[in-house]
Protein backbone atom coordinates (compact mmCIF):
# COMPACT_ATOMS: atom_id res chain seq x y z
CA UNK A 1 -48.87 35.14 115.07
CA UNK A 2 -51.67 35.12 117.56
CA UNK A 3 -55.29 34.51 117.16
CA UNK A 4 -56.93 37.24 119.29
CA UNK A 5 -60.18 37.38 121.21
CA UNK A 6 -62.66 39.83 120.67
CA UNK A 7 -63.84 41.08 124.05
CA UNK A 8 -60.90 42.35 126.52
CA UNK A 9 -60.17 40.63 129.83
CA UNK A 10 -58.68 41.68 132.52
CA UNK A 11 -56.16 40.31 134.77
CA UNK A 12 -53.55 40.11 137.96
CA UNK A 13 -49.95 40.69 136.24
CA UNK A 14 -47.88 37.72 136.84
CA UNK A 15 -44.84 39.57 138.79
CA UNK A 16 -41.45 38.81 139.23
CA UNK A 17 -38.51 39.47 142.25
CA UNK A 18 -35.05 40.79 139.97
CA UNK A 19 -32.29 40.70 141.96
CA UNK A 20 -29.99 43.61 142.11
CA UNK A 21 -26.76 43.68 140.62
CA UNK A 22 -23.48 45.37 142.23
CA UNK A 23 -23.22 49.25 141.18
CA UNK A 24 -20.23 50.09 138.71
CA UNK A 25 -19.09 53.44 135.97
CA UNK A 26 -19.80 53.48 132.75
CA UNK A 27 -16.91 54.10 130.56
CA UNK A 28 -17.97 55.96 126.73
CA UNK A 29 -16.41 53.41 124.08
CA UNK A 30 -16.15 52.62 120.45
CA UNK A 31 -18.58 49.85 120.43
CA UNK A 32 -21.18 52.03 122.75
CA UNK A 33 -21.23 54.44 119.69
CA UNK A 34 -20.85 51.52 117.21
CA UNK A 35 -23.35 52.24 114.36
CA UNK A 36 -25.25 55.17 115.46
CA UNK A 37 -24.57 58.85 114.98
CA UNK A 38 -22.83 59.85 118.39
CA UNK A 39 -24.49 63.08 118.64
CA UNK A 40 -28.30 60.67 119.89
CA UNK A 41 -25.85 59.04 122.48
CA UNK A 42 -23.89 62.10 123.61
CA UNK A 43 -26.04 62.75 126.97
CA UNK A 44 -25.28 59.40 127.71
CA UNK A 45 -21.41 59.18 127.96
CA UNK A 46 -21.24 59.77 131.40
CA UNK A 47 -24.12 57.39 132.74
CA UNK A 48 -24.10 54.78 135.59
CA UNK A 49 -23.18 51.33 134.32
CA UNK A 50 -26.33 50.26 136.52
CA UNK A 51 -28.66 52.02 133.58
CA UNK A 52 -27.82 48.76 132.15
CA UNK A 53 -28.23 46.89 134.96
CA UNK A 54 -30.73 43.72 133.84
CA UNK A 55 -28.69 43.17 130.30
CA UNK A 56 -30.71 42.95 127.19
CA UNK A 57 -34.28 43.98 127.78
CA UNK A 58 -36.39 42.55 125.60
CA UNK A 59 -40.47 42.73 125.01
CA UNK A 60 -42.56 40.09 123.23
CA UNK A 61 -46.63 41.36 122.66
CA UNK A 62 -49.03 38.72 121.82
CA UNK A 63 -46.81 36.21 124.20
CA UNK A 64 -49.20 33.47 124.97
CA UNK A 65 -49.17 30.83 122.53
CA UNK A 66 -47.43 30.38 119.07
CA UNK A 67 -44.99 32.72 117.25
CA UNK A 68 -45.10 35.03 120.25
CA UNK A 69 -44.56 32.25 122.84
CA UNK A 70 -41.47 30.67 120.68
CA UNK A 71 -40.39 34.27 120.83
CA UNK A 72 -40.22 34.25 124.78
CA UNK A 73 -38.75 31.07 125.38
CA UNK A 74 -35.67 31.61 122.20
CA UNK A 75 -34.64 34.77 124.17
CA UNK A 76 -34.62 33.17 127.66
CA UNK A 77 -32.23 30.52 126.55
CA UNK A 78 -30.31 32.40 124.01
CA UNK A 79 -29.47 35.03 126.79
CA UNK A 80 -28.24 33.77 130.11
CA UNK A 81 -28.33 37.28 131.65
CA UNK A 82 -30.98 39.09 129.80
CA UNK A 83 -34.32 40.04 131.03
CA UNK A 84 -37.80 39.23 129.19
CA UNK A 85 -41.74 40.90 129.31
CA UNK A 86 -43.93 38.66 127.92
CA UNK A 87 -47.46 40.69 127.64
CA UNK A 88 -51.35 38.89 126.34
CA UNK A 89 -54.81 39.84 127.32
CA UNK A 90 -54.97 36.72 129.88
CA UNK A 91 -51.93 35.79 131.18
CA UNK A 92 -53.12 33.13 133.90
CA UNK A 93 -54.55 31.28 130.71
CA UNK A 94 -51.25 31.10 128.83
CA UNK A 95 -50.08 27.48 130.55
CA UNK A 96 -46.98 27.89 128.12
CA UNK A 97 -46.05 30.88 130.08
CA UNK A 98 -46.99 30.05 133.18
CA UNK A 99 -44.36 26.65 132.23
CA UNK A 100 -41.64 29.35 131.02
CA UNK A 101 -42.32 31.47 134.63
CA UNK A 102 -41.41 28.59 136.57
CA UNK A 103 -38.04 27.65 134.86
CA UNK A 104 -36.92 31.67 134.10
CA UNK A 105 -38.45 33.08 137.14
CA UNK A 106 -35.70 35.97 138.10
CA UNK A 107 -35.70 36.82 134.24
CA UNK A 108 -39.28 36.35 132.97
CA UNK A 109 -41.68 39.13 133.71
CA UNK A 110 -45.23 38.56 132.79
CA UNK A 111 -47.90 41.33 132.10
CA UNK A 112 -51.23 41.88 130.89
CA UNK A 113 -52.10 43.77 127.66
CA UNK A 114 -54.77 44.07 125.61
CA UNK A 115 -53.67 46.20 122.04
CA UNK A 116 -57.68 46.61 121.24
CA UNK A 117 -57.33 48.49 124.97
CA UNK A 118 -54.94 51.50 124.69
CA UNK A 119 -54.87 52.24 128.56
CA UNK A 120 -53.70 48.88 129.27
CA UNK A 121 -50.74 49.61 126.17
CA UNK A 122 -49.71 52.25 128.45
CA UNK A 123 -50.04 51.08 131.64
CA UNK A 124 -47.77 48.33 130.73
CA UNK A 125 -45.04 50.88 129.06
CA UNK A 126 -45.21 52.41 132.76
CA UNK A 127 -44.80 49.40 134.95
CA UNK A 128 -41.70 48.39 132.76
CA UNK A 129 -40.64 51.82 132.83
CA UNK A 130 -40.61 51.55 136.83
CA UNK A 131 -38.81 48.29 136.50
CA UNK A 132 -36.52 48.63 133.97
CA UNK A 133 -36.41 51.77 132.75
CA UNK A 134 -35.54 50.95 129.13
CA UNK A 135 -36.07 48.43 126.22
CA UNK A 136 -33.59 46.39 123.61
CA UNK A 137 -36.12 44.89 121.58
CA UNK A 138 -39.97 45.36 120.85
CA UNK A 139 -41.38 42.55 119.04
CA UNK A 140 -45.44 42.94 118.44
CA UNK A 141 -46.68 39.08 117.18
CA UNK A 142 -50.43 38.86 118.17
CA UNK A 143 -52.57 39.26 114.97
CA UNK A 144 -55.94 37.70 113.79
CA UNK A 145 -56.70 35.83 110.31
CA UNK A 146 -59.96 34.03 111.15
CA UNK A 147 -62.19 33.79 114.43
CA UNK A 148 -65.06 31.01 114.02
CA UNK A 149 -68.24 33.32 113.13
CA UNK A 150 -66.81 35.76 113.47
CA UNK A 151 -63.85 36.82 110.92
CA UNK A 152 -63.12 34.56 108.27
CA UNK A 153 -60.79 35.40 105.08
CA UNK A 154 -63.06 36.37 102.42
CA UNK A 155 -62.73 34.40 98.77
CA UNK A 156 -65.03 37.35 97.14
CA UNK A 157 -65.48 40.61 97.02
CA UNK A 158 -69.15 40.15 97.97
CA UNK A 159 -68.67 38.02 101.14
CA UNK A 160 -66.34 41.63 102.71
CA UNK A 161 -67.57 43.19 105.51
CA UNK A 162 -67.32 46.44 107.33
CA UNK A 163 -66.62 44.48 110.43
CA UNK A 164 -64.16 42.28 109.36
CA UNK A 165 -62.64 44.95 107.99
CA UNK A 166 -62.35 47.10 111.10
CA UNK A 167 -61.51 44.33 113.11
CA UNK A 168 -58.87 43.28 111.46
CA UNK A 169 -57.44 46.54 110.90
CA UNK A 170 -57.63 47.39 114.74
CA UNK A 171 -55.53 44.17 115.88
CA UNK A 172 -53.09 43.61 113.06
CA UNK A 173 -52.33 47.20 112.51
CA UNK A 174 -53.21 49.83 114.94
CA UNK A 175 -53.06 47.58 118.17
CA UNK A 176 -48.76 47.21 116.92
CA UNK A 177 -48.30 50.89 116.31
CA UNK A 178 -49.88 52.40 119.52
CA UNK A 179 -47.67 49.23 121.51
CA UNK A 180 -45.15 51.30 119.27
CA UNK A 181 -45.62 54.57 120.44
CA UNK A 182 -46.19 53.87 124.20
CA UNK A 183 -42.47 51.97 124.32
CA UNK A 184 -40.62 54.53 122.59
CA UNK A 185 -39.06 56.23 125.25
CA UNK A 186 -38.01 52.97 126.69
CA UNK A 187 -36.58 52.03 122.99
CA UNK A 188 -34.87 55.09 123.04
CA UNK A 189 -33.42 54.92 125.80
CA UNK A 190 -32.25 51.36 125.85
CA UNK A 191 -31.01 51.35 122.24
CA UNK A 192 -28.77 48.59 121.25
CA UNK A 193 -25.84 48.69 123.99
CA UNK A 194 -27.18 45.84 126.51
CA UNK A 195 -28.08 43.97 123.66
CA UNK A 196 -24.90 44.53 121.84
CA UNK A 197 -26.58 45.76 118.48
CA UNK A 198 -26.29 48.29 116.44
CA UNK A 199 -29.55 49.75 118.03
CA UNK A 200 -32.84 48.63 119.85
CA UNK A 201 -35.31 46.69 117.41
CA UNK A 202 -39.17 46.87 116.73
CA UNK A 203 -40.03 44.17 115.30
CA UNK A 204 -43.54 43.66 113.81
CA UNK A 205 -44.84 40.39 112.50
CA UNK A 206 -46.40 41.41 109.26
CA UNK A 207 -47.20 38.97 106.18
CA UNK A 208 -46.27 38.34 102.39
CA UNK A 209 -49.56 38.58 101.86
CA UNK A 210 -49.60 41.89 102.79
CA UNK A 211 -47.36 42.73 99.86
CA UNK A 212 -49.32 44.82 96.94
CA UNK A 213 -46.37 43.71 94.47
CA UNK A 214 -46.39 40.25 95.60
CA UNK A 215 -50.33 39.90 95.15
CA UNK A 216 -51.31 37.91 92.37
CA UNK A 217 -53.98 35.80 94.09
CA UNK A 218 -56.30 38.21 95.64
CA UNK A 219 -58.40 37.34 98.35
CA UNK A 220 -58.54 37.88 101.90
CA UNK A 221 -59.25 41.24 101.96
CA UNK A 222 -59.34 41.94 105.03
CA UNK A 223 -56.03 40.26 106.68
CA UNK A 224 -54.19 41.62 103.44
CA UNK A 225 -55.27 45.13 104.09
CA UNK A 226 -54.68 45.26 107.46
CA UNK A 227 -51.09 43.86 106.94
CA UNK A 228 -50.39 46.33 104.25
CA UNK A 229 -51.56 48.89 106.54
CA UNK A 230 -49.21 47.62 109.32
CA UNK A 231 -46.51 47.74 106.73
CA UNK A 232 -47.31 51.48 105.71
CA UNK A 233 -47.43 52.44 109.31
CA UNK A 234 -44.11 50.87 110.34
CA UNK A 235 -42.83 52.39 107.36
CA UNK A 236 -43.53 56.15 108.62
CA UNK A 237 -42.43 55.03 111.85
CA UNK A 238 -39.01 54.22 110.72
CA UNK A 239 -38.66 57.37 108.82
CA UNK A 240 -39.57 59.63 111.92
CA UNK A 241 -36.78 57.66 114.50
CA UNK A 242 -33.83 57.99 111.59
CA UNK A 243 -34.59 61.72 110.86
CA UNK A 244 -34.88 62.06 114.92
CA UNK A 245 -31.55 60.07 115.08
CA UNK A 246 -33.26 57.89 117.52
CA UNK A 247 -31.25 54.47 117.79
CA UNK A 248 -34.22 52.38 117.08
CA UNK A 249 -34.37 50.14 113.73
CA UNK A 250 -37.91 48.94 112.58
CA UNK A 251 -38.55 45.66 110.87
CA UNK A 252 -40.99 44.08 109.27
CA UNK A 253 -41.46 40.42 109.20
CA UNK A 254 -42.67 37.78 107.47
CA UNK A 255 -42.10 34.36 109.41
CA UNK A 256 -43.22 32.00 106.56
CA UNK A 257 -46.50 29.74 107.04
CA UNK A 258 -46.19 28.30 110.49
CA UNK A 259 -48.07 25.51 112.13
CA UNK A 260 -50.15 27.44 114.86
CA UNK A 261 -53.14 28.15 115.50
CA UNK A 262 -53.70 31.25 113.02
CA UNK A 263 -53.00 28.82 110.53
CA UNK A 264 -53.78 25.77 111.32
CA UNK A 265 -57.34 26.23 109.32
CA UNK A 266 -55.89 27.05 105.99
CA UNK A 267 -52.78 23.93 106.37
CA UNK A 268 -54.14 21.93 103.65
CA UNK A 269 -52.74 23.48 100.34
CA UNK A 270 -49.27 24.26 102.34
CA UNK A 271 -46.66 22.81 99.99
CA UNK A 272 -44.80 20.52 101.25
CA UNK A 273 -41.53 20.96 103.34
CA UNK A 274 -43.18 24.85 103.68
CA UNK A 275 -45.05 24.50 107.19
CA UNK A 276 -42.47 25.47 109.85
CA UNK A 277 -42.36 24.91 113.31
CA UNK A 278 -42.83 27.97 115.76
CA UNK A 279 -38.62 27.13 116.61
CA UNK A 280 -37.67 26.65 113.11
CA UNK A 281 -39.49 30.20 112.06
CA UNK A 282 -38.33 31.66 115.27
CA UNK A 283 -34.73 31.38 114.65
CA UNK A 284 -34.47 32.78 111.34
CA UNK A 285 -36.59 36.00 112.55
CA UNK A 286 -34.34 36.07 115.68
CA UNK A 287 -31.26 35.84 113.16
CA UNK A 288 -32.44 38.71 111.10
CA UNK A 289 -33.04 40.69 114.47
CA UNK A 290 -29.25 39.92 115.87
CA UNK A 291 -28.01 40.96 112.41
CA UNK A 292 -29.79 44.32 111.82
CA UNK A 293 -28.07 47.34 110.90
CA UNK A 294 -29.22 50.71 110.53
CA UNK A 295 -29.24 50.71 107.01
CA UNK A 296 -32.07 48.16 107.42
CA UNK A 297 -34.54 50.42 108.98
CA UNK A 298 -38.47 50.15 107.24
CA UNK A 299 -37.59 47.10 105.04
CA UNK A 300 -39.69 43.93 104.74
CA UNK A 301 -37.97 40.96 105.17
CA UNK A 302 -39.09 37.17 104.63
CA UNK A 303 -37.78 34.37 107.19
CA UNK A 304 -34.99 33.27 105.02
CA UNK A 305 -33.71 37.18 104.91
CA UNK A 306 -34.98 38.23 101.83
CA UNK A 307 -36.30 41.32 100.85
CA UNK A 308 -40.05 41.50 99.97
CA UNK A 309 -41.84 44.23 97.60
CA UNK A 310 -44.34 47.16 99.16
């Protein structure tokens, strides 16, 4: 995960030149209906092949560093034909991006997005809209856990604050959901086909922590609450797009303790052998993402593909 700033910036999207591929038919199959009820993809039987024109589209939020940034470069080299947005607040400050533009230039697209900034959620869904007119895969991985006096993880009851509270809440929770909501219609529309899954996947970085079953330490009020709440909103999520029949599957995941930034304060009682890497932690979430059915939609899943409680 992400640390995030407090005050939004504003910047120059880093664009991109796709070329165009050669126009061809789509013909309806048995693996185009594979796993979803056929009556969400019936409108789409007849639809030109070019729909899927760019592959696998896929959309990492809180790209610039970290978790997110791992995220970015995994599905650039996993993919040899599949497209990538990468979206942060200040993308001409991410030099890891900037370093991933240059070598995936024709593949990477680069925007910026504040989730503390709804309008700039949106105007992002619309500029991929224009571009690529559907999404494979969501995945929201900016969050906060401590910002130097600022936010820091309460060990009492009397050291919580309104402020941390609402902050917290606001990027780790409602900043995901509204990314959420304004990429819906693109999830819907891309479902899994270009990415040859069962469905298309949001994926939101949550934490064990955020467990209510799993809490036995207390503490933290603040990033545990807004995690549960992140959990609890992904939760209803899910429920609406499977009752909708929408071919969307929503995850929840927990990518173990990994050594960036978010946690780089709190490293020192890590057992050890239990600090990942960004690419370790990255390719068991990606793994869990590649392998999702529909019956997995709403659960809570650690790196190593285990289930965690509510």
């Amino acid at each position: 995960m992400q640390i995030t700033r407090l005050m939004p910036t504003s910047s120059t999207a880093v664009d991109m030149t796709v070329a165009r591929l050669p126009h061809r038919r789509l013909r309806a199959s048995a693996p185009f209906l594979r796993g979803c009820a056929a009556a969400s993809f019936s409108a789409a039987a007849g639809i030109d092949e070019t729909k899927w024109k760019f592959g696998a589209v896929s959309m990492v939020q809180g790209a610039s560093r970290g978790i997110g940034l791992e995220f970015v470069k995994q599905l650039l080299q996993g993919d040899k034909a599949g497209h990538v947005i990468a979206t942060c607040r200040s993308p001409p400050q991410s030099s890891g991006l900037l370093h991933l533009k240059n070598r995936f230039s024709e593949r990477l697209s680069i925007l910026p997005l504040d989730v503390t900034v709804e309008s700039s959620i949106k105007a992002t869904a619309e500029s991929i809209g224009e571009r690529y007119g559907y999404l494979n895969l969501l995945v929201n991985a900016s969050g906060i856990l401590s910002i130097l006096d600022i936010l820091q993880p309460e060990t009492t009851l009397k050291k919580v604050e309104k402020s941390s509270l609402m902050l917290a809440y606001e990027v780790n929770a409602v900043g995901p959901i509204l990314v959420a909501k304004h990429m819906w219609p693109l999830l819907k529309d891309g479902g899994g086909t270009a990415a040859q899954r069962d469905a298309a996947i949001v994926a939101n970085l949550s934490a064990r922590v955020g467990s209510i079953g799993d809490n036995s330490l207390g503490g933290w009020h603040s990033y545990r609450a807004s995690k549960s709440a992140l959990n609890q909103l992904t939760k209803t999520m899910s429920v609406e797009f499977a009752r909708r029949k929408d071919p969307i599957v929503c995850l929840l995941l927990h990518p173990g303790t990994v050594d960036t930034d978010l946690s780089k304060p709190f490293q020192r009682n890590v057992p050890q052998g239990k600090l990942f890497s960004t690419e370790f932690s990255v390719q068991k979430l990606l793994s869990i993402i590649n392998n999702a059915k529909i019956h997995d939609n709403g659960k809570f899943f650690a790196w190593d593909g285990q289930e965690i409680p509510w």
